[in-house]
PDB file of N, CA and C in Angstrom:
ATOM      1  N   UNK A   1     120.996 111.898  92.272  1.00  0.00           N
ATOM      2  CA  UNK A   1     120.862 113.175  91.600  1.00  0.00           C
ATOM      3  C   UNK A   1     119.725 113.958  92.236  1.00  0.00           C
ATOM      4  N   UNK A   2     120.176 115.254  92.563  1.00  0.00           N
ATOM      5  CA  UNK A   2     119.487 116.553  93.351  1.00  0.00           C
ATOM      6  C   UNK A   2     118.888 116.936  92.325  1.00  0.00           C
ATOM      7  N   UNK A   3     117.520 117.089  92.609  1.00  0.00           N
ATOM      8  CA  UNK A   3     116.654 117.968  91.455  1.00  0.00           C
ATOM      9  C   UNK A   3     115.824 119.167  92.246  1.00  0.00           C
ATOM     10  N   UNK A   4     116.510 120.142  92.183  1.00  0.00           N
ATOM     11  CA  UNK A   4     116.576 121.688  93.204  1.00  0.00           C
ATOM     12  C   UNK A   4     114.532 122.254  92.978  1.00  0.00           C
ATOM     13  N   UNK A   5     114.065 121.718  92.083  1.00  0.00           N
ATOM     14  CA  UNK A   5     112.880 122.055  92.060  1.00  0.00           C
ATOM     15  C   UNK A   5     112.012 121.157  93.148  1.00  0.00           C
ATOM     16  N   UNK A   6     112.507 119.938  93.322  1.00  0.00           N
ATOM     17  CA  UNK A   6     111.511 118.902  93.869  1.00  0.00           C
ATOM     18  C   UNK A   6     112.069 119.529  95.415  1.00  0.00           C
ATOM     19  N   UNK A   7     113.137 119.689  95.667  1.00  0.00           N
ATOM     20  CA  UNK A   7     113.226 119.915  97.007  1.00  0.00           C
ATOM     21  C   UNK A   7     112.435 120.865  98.187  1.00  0.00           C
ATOM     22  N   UNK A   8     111.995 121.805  97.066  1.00  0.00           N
ATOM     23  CA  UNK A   8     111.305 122.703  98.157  1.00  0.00           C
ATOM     24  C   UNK A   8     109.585 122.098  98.219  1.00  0.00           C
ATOM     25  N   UNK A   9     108.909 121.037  97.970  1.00  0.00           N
ATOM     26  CA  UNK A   9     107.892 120.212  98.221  1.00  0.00           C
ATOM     27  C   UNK A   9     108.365 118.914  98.854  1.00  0.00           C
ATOM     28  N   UNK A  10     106.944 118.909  99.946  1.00  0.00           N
ATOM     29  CA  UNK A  10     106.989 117.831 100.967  1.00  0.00           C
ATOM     30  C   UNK A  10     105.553 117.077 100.484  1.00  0.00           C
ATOM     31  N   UNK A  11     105.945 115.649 101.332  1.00  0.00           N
ATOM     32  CA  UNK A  11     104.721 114.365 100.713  1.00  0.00           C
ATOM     33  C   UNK A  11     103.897 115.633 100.965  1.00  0.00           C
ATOM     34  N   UNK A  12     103.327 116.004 102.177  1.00  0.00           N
ATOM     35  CA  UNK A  12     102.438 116.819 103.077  1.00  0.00           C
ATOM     36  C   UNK A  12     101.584 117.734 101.817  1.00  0.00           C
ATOM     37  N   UNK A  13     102.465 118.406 101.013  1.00  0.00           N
ATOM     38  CA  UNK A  13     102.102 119.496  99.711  1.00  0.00           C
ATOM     39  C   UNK A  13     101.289 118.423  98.938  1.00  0.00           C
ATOM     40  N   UNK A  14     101.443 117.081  99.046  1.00  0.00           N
ATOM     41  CA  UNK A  14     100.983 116.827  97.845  1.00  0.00           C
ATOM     42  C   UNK A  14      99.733 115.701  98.301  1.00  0.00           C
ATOM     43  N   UNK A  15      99.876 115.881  99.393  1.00  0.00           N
ATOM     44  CA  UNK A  15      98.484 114.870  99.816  1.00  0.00           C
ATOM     45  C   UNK A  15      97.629 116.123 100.499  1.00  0.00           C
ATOM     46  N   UNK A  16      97.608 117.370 100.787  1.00  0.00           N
ATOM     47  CA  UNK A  16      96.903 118.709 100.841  1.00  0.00           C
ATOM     48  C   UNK A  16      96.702 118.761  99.818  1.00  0.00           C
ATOM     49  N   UNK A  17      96.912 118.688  98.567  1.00  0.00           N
ATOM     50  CA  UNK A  17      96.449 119.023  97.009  1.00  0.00           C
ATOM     51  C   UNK A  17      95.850 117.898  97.117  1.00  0.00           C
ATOM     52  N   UNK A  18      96.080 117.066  97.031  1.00  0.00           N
ATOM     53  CA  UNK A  18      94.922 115.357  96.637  1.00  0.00           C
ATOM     54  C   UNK A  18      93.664 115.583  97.311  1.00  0.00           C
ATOM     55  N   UNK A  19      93.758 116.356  98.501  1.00  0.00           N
ATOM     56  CA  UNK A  19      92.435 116.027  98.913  1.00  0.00           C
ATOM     57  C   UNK A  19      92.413 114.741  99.794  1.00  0.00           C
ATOM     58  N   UNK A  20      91.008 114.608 100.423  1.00  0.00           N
ATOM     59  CA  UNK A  20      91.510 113.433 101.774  1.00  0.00           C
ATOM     60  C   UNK A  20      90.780 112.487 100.337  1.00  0.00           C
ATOM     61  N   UNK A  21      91.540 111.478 101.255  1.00  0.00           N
ATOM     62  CA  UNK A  21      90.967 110.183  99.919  1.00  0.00           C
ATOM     63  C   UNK A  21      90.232 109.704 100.919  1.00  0.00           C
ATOM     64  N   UNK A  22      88.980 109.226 100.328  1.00  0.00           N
ATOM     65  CA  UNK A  22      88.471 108.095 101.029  1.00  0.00           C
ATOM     66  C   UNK A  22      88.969 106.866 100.717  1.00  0.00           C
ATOM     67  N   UNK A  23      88.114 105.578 101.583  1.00  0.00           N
ATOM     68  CA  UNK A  23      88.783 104.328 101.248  1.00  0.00           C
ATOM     69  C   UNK A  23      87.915 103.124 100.905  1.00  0.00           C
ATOM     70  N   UNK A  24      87.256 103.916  99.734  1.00  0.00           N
ATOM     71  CA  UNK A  24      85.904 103.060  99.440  1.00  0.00           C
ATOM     72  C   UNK A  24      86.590 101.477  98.865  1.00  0.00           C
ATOM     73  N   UNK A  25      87.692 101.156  98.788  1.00  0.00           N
ATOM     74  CA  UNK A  25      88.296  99.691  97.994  1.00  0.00           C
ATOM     75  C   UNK A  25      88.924  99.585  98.986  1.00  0.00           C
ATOM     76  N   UNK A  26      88.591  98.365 100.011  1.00  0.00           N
ATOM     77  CA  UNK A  26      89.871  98.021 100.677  1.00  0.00           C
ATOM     78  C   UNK A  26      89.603  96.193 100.561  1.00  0.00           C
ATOM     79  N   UNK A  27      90.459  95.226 101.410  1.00  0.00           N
ATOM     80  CA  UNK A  27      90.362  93.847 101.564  1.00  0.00           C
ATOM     81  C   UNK A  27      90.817  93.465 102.983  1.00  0.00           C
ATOM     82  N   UNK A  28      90.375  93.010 103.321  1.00  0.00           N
ATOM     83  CA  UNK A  28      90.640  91.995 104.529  1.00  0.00           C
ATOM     84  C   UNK A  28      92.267  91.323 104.431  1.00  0.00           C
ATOM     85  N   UNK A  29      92.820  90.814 105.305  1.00  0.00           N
ATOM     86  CA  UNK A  29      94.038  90.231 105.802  1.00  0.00           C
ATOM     87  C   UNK A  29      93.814  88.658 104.896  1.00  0.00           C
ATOM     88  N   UNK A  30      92.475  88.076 105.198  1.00  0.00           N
ATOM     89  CA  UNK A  30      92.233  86.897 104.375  1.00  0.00           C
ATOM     90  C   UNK A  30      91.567  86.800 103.117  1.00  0.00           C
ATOM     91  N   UNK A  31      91.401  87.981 102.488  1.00  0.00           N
ATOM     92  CA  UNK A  31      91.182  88.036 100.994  1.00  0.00           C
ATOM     93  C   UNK A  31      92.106  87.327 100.323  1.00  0.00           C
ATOM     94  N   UNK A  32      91.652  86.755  98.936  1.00  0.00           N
ATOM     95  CA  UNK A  32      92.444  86.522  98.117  1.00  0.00           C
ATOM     96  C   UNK A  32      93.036  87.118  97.731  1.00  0.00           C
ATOM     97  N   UNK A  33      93.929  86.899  96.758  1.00  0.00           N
ATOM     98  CA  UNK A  33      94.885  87.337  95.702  1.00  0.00           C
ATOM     99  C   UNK A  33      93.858  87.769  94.191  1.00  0.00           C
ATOM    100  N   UNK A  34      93.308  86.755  93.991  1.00  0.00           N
ATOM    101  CA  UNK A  34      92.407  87.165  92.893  1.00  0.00           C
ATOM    102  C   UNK A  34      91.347  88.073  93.184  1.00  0.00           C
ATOM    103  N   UNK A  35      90.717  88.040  94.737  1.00  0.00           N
ATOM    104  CA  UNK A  35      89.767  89.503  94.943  1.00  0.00           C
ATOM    105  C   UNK A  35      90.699  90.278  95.010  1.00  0.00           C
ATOM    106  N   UNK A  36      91.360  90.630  95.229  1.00  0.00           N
ATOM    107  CA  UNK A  36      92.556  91.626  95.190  1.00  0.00           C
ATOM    108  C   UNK A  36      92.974  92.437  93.748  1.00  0.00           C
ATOM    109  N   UNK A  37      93.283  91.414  93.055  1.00  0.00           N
ATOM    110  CA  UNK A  37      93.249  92.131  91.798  1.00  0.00           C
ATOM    111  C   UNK A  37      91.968  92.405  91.018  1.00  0.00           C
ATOM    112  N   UNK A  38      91.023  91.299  91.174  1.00  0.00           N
ATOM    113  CA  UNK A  38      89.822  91.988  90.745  1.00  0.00           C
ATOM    114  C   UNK A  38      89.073  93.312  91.389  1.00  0.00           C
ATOM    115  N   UNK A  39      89.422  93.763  92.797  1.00  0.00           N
ATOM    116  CA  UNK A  39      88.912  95.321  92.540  1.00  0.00           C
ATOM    117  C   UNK A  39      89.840  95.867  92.116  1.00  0.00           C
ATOM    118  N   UNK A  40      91.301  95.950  92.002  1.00  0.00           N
ATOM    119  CA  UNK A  40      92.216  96.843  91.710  1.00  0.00           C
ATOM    120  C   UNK A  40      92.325  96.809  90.035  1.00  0.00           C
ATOM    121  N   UNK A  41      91.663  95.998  89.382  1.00  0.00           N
ATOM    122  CA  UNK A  41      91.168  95.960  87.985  1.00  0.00           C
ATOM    123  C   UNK A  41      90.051  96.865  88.000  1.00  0.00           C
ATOM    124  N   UNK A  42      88.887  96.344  88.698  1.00  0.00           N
ATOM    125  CA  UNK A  42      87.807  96.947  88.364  1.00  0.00           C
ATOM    126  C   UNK A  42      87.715  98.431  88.603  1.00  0.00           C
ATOM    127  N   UNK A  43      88.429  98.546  89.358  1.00  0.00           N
ATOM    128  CA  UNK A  43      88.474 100.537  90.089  1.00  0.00           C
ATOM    129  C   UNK A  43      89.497 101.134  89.550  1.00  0.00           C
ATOM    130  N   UNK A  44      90.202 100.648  88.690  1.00  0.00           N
ATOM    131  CA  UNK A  44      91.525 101.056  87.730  1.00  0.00           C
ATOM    132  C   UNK A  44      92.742 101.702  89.531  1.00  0.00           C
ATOM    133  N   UNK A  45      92.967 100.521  89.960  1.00  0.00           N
ATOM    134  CA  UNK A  45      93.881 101.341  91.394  1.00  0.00           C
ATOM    135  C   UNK A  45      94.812  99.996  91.324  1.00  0.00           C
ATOM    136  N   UNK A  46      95.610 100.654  91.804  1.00  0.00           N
ATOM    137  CA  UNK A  46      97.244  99.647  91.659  1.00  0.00           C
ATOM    138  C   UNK A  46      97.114  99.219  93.285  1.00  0.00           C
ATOM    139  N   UNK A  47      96.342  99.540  94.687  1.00  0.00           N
ATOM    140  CA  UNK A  47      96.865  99.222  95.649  1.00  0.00           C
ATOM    141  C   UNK A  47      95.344  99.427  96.730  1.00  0.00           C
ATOM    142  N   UNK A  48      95.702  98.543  97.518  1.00  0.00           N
ATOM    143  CA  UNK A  48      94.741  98.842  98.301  1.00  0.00           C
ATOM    144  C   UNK A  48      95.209  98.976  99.603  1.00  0.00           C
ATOM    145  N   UNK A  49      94.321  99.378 100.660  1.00  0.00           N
ATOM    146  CA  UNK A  49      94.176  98.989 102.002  1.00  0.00           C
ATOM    147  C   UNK A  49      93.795  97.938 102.547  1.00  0.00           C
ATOM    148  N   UNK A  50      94.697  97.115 103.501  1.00  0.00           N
ATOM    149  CA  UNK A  50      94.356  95.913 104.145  1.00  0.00           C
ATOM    150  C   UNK A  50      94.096  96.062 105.759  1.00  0.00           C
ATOM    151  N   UNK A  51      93.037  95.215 105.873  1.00  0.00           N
ATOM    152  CA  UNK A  51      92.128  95.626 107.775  1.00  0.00           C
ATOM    153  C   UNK A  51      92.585  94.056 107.967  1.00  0.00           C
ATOM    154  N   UNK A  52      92.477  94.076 109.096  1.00  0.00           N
ATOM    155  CA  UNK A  52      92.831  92.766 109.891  1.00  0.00           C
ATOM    156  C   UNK A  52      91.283  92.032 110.185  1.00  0.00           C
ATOM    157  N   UNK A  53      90.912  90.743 109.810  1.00  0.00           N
ATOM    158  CA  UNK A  53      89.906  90.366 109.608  1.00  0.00           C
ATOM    159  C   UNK A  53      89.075  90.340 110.641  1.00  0.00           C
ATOM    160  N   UNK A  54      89.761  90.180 112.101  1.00  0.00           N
ATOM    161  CA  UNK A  54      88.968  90.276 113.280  1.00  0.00           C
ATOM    162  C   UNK A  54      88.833  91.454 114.288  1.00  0.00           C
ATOM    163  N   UNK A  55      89.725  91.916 114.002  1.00  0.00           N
ATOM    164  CA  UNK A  55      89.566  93.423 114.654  1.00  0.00           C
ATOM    165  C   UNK A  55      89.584  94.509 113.786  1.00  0.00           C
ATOM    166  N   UNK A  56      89.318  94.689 112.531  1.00  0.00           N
ATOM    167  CA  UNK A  56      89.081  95.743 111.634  1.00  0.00           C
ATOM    168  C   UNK A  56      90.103  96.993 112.052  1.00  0.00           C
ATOM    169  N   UNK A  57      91.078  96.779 112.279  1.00  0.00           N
ATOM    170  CA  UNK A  57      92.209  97.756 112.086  1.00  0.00           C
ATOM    171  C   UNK A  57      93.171  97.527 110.902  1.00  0.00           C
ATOM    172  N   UNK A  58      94.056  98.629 110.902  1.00  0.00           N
ATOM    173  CA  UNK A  58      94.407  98.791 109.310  1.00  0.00           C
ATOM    174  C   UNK A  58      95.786  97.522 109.779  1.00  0.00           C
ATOM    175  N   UNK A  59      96.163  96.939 108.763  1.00  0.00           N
ATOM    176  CA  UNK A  59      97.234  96.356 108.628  1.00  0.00           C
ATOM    177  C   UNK A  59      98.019  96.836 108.016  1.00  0.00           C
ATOM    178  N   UNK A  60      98.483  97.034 106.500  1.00  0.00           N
ATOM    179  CA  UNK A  60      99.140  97.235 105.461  1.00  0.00           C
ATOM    180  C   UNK A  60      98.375  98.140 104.531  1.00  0.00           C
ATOM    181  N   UNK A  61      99.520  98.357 103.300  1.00  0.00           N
ATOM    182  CA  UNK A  61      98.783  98.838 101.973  1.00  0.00           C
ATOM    183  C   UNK A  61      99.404  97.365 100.798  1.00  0.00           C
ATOM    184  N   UNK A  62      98.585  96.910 100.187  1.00  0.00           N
ATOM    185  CA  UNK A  62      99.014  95.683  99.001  1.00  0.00           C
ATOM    186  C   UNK A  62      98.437  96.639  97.726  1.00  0.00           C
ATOM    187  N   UNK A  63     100.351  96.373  96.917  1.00  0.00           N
ATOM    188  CA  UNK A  63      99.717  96.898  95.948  1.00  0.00           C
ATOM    189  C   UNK A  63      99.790  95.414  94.407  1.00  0.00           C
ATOM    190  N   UNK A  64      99.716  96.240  93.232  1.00  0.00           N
ATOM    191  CA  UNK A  64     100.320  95.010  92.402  1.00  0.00           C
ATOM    192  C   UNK A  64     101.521  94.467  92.302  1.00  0.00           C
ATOM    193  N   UNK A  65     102.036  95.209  92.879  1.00  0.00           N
ATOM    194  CA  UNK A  65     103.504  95.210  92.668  1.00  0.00           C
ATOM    195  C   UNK A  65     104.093  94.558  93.269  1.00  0.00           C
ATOM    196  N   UNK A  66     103.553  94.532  94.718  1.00  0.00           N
ATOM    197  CA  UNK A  66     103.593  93.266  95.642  1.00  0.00           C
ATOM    198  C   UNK A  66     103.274  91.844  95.425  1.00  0.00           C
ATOM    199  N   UNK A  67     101.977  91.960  94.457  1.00  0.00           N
ATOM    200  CA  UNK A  67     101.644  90.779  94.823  1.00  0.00           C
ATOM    201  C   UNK A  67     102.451  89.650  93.297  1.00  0.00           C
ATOM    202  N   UNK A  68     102.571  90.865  92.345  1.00  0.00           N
ATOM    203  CA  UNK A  68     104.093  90.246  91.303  1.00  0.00           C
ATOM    204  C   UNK A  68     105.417  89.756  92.281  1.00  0.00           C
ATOM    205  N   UNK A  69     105.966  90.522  92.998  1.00  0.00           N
ATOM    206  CA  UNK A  69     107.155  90.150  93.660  1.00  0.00           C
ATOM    207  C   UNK A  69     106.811  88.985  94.063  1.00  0.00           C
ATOM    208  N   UNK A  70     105.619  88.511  95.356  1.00  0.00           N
ATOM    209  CA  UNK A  70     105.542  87.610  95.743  1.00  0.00           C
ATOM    210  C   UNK A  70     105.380  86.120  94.777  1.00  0.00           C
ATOM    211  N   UNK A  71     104.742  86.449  93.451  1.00  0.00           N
ATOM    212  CA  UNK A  71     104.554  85.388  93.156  1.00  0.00           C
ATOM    213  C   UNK A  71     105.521  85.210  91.965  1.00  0.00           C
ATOM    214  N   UNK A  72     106.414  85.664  91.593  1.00  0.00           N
ATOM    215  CA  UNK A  72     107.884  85.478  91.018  1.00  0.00           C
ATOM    216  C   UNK A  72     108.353  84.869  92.320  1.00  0.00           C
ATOM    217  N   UNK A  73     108.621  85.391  93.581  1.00  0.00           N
ATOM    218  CA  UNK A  73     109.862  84.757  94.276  1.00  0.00           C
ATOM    219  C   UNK A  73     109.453  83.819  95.086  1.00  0.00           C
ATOM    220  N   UNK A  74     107.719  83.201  94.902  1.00  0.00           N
ATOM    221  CA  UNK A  74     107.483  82.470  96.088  1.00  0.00           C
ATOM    222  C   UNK A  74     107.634  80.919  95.637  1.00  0.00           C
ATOM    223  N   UNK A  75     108.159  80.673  94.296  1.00  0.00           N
ATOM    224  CA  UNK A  75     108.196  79.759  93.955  1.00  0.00           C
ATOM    225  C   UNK A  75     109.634  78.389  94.386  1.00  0.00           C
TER     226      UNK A  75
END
């Protein structure tokens, strides 16, 4: 279902309105699962940014949602 209002806005419109985010919460590639949710508790944020532990480039984004999927289906 076409919703004729949403169409004439792009992501672009809406991350120009957000403003640049900084990325003061992120985790490492070898963080836990439980540091993981404990900043995304503590900073009220569903997701973070993940850096690669030895070369500090970005890897991924982990959110909660991920880390539910994984641990429902990793069993």
């Amino acid at each position: 279902m076409k919703t004729a209002a949403l169409e004439k806005y792009t992501v672009r419109d809406v991350l120009e309105y957000r403003g640049n985010p900084q990325l003061y919460h992120t985790i490492n590639d070898v963080g836990t699962v439980e540091d993981a949710l404990g900043l995304m508790r503590d900073h009220d944020i569903v997701s973070l940014p993940v850096f690669d532990s030895n070369s500090q480039s970005f890897v991924d984004i982990v959110s909660v949602y991920d880390i539910r999927d994984y641990i429902i289906h990793s069993k």
